[in-house]
Protein backbone atom coordinates (compact mmCIF):
# COMPACT_ATOMS: atom_id res chain seq x y z
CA UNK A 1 18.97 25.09 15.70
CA UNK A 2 22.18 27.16 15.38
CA UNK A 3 23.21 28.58 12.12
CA UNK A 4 26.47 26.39 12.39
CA UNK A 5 24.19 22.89 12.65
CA UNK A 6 21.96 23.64 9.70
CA UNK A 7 25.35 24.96 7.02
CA UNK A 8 26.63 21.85 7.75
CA UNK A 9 23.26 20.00 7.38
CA UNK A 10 22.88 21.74 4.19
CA UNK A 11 26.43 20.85 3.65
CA UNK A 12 25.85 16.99 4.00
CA UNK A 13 22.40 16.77 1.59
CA UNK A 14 24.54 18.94 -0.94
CA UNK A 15 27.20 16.29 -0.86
CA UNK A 16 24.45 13.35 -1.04
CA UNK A 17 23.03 14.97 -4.12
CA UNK A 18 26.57 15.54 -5.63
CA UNK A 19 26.77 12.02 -7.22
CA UNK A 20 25.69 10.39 -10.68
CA UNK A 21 22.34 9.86 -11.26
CA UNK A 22 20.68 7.57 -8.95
CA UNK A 23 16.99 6.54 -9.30
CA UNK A 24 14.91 9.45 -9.32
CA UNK A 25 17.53 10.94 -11.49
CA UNK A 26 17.07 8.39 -13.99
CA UNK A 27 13.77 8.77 -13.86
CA UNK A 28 13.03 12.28 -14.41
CA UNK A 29 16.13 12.33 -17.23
CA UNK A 30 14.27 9.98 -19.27
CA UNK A 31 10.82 11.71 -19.04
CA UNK A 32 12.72 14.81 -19.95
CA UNK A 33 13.60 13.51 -22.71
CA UNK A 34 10.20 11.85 -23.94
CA UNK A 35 8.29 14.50 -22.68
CA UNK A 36 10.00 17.76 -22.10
CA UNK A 37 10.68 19.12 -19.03
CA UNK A 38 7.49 21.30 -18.67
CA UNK A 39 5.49 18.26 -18.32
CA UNK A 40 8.18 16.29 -16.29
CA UNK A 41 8.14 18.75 -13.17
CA UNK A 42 4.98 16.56 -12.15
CA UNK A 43 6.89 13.80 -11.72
CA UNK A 44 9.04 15.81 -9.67
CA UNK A 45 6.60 16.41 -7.78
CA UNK A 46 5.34 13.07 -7.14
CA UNK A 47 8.46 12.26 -5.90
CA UNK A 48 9.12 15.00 -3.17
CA UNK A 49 5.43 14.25 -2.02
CA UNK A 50 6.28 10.99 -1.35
CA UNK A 51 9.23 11.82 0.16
CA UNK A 52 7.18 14.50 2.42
CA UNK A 53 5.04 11.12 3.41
CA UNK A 54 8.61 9.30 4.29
CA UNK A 55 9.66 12.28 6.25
CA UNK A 56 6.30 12.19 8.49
CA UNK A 57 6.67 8.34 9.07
CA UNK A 58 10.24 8.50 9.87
CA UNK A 59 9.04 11.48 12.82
CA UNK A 60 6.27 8.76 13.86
CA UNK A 61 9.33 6.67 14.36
CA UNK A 62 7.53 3.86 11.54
CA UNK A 63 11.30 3.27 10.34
CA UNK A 64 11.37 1.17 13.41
CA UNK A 65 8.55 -1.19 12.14
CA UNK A 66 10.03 -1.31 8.17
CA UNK A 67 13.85 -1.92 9.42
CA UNK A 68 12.40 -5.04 11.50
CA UNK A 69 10.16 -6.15 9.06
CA UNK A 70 11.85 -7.91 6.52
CA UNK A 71 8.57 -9.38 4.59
CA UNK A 72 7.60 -6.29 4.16
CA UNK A 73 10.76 -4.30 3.00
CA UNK A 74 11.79 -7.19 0.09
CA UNK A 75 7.91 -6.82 -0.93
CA UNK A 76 7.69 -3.37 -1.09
CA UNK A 77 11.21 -3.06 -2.88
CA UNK A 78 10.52 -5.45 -5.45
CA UNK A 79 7.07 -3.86 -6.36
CA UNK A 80 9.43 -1.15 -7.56
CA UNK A 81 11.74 -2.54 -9.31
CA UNK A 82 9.13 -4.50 -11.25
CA UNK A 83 7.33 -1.19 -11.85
CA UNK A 84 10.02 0.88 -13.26
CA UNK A 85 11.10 -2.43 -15.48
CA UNK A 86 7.12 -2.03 -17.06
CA UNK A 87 7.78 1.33 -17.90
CA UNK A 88 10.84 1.17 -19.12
CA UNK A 89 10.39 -1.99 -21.33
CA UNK A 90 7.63 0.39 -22.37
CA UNK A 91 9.18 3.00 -23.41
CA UNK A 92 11.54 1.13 -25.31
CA UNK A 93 8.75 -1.13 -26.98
CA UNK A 94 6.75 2.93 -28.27
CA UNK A 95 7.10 3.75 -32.25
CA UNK A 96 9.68 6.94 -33.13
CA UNK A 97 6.32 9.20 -32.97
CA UNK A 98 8.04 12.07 -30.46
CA UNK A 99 5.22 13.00 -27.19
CA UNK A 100 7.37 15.89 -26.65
CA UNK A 101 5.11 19.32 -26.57
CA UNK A 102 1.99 16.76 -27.49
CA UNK A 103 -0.73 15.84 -24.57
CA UNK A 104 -0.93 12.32 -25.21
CA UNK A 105 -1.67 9.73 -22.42
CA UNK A 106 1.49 9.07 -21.19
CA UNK A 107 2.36 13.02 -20.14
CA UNK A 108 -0.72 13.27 -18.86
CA UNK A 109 0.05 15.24 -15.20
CA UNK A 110 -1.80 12.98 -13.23
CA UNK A 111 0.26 9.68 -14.63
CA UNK A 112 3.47 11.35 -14.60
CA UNK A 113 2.65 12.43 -10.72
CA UNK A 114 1.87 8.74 -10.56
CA UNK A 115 4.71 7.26 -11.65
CA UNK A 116 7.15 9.91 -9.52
CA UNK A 117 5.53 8.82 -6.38
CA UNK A 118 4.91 5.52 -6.86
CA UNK A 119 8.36 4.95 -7.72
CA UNK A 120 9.10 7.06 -4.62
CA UNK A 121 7.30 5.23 -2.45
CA UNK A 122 8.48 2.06 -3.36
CA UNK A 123 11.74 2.49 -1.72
CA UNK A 124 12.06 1.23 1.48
CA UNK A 125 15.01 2.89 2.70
CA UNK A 126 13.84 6.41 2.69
CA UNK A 127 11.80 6.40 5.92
CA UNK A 128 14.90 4.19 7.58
CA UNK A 129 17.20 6.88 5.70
CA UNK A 130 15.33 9.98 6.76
CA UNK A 131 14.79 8.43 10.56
CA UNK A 132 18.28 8.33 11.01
CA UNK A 133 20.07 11.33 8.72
CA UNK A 134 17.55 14.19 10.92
CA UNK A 135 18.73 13.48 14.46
CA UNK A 136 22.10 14.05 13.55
CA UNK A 137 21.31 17.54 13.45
CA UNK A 138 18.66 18.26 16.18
CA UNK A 139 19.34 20.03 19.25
CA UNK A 140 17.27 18.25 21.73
CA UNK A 141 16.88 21.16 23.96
CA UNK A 142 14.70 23.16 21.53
CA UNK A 143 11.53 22.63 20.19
CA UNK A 144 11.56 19.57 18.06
CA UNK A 145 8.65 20.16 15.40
CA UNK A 146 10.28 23.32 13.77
CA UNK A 147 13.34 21.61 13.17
CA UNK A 148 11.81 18.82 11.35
CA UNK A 149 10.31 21.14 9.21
CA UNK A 150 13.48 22.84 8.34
CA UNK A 151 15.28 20.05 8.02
CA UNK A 152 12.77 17.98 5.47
CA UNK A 153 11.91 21.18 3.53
CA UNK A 154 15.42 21.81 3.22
CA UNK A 155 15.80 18.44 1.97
CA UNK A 156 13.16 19.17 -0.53
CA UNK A 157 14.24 22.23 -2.10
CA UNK A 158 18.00 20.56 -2.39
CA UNK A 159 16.01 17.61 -3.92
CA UNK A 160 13.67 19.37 -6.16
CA UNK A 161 16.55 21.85 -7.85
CA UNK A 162 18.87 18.57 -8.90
CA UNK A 163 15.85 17.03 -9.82
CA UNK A 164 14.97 19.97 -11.89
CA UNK A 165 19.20 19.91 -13.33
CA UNK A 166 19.02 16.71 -14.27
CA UNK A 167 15.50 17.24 -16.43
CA UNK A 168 16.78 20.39 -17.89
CA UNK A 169 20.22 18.53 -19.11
CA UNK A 170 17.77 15.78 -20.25
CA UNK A 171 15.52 18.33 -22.17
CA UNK A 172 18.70 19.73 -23.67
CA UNK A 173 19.57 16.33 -25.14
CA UNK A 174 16.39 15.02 -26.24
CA UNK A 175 15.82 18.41 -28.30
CA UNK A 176 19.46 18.71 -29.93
CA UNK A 177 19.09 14.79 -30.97
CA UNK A 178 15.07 14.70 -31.60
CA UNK A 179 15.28 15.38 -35.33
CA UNK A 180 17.75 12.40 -35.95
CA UNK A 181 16.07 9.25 -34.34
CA UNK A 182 13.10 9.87 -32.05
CA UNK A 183 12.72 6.05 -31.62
CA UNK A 184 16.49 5.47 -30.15
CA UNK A 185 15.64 8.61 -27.40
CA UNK A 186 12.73 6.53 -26.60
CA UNK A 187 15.21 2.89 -26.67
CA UNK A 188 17.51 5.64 -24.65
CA UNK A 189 14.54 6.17 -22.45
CA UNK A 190 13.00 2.71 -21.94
CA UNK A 191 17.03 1.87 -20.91
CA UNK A 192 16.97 4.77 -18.29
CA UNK A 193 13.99 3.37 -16.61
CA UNK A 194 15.04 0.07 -16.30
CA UNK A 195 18.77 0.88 -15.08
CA UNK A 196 16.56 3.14 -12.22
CA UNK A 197 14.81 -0.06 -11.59
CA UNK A 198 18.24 -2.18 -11.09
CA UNK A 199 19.61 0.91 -8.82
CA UNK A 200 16.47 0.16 -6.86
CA UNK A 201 17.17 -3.60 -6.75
CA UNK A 202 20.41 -3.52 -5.61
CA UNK A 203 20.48 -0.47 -3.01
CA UNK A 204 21.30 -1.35 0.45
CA UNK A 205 21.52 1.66 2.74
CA UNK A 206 21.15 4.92 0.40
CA UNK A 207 17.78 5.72 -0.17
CA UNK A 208 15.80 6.72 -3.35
CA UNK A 209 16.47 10.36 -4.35
């Protein structure tokens, strides 16, 4: 891969990324704000693992069988969207009592990494998304399986650092506004989730971030 092919590679996720705040966004925003950003990085990270699991079954060339299947794309979507509405309604449904910098059930790490990858992997557009953004930018005269690794970890790190802007700009808001009203951050909260889980109900092409 030339350095020419992978700027403008980078170029193209760093344009993808510069929009408003699509459903991962939404997601880790409002755990930012109930739970701080500290414990929020873990559902970061459930997120880019799923998306590490999209990128190997987009290179097994499984987009094929999710693209044709349309049973299985409307399930899979909707399991999502019904997800993220639980949460959300949730979240919105919790007494003003703030979880932020407290250990309580909901930031536990392994339920946060839960809810990042579940709500990953509930989108059914990233494997189709990620099967057809990386051969754009393959030379197919080189070795294949190091530039699928660039490419997806690239994607990663672009990924993982808005994730992490978006959390901190959450974090930032939850703490200036936490002594007036804890229970309208988590009403702000519980609506996050839920307008994540309408994002993911009415994508068609883009996949989840």
């Amino acid at each position: 891969m030339s350095a020419e092919i992978y700027i403008l590679y980078l170029a193209a996720v760093a344009v993808f990324f510069a929009t408003p705040p699509d459903t991962s966004q939404l997601l880790i925003i409002a755990n930012a704000m109930k739970h701080g950003l500290r414990r929020s990085v873990w559902v970061i990270a459930g997120d880019l693992s799923a998306n590490v699991i999209q990128m190997t079954a987009a290179a097994f060339g499984l987009a094929a069988v999710i693209a044709t299947s349309a049973a299985a794309f409307t399930v899979i979507k909707w399991l999502g969207v019904a997800y993220l509405v639980w949460i959300g309604l949730r979240m919105m449904m919790s007494r003003g009592e703030s979880g932020r910098g407290r250990a309580d059930g909901a930031a536990h790490p392994v339920r946060l990494f839960r809810l990042g990858f579940v709500t990953s992997m509930t989108n059914p557009f990233a494997v189709v998304f990620f099967a057809a953004l990386f051969p754009q930018f393959i030379t197919v005269n080189a070795p294949i399986l190091p530039q699928l690794l660039i490419l997806g970890a690239t994607y990663l790190v672009v990924d993982g650092a808005t994730l992490l802007l978006w959390g901190w700009a959450g974090d930032r808001v939850a703490t200036r506004f936490a002594q007036r009203s804890m229970t309208a951050i988590n009403r702000v909260c519980g609506g996050l989730m839920i307008g994540a889980a309408v994002l993911l109900g009415l994508k068609d092409i883009a996949p989840q971030r």
